[in-house]
Protein backbone atom coordinates (compact mmCIF):
# COMPACT_ATOMS: atom_id res chain seq x y z
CA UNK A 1 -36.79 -0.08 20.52
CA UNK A 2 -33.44 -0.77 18.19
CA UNK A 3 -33.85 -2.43 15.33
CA UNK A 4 -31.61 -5.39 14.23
CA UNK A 5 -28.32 -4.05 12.41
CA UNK A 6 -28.53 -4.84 8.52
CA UNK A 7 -26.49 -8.06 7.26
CA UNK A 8 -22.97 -6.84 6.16
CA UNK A 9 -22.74 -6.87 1.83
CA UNK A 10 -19.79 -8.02 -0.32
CA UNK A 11 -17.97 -4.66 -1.54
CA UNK A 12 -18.05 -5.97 -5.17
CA UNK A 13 -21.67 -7.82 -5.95
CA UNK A 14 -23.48 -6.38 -3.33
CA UNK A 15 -24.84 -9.51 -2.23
CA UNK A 16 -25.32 -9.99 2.02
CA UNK A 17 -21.91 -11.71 3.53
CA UNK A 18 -21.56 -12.79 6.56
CA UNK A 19 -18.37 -13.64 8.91
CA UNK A 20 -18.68 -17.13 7.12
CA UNK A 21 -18.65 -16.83 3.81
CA UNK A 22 -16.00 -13.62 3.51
CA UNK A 23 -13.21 -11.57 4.39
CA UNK A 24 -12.30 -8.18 5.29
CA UNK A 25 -10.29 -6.47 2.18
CA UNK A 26 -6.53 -5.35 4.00
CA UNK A 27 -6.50 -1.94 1.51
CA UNK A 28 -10.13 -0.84 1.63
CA UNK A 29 -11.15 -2.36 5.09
CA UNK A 30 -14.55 -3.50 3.10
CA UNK A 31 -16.02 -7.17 3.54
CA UNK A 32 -16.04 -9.39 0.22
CA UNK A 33 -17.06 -12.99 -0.56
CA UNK A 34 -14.31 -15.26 -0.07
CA UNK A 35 -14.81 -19.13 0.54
CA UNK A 36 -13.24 -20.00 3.99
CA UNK A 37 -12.75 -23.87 2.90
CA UNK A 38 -12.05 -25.42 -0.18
CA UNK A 39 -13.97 -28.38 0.87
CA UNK A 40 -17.21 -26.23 0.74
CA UNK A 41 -18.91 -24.77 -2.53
CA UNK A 42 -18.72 -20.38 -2.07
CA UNK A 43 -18.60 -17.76 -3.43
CA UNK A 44 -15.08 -15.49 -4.38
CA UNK A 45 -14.79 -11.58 -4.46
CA UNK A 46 -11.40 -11.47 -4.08
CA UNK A 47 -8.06 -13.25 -2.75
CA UNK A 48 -6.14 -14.50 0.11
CA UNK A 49 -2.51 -15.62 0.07
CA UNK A 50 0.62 -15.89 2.45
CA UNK A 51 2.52 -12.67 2.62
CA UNK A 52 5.86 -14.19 2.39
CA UNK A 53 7.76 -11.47 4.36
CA UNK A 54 5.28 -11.68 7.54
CA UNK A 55 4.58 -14.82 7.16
CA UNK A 56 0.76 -13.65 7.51
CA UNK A 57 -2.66 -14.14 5.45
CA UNK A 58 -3.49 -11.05 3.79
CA UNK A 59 -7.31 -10.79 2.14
CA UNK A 60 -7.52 -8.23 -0.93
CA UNK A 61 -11.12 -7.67 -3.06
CA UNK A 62 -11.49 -7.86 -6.65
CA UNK A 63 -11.75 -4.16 -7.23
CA UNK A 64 -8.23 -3.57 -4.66
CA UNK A 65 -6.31 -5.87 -6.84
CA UNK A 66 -7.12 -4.44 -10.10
CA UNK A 67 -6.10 -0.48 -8.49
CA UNK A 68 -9.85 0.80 -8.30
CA UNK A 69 -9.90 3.18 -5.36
CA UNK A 70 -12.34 2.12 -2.32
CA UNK A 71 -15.57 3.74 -2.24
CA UNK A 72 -16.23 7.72 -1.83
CA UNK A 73 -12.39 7.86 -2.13
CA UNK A 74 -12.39 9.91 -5.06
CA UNK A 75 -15.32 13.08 -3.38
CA UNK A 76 -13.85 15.63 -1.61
CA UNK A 77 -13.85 14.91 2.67
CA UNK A 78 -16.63 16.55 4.70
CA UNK A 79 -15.22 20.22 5.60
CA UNK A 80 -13.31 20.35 2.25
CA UNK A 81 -13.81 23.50 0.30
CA UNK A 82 -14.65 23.18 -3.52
């Protein structure tokens, strides 16, 4: 028997987010509350805005645009010696 994979959480408060009601960060690769419509109340972990050269949305979380590193970044990879 499998058991039913856990909701997906916002990077920054931890709180469940699902694929409407958030984003995928482009630097850490981490989902994070974003509000999809402005016409609907939500909740905001983060950014999205037009990447003027591309032409293309890109998403960034709260703790990306303020240059904290993504989680476990900072401990030494598997296989590493200390």
């Amino acid at each position: 028997m499998s058991w039913p994979e856990p909701p997906p959480v916002c990077r920054v408060c931890g709180e469940p987010a699902d694929d409407g009601n958030s984003a995928i960060c482009n630097w850490c690769g981490l989902r994070f509350h974003l509000a999809l419509r402005q016409d609907q109340p939500g909740k905001d972990c983060g950014r999205v805005w037009v990447n003027d050269a591309y032409g293309a949305l890109e998403y960034g979380c709260d703790p990306c645009l303020h240059g904290e590193p993504p989680p476990g970044e900072d401990e030494p990879s598997l296989g590493s010696q200390h």
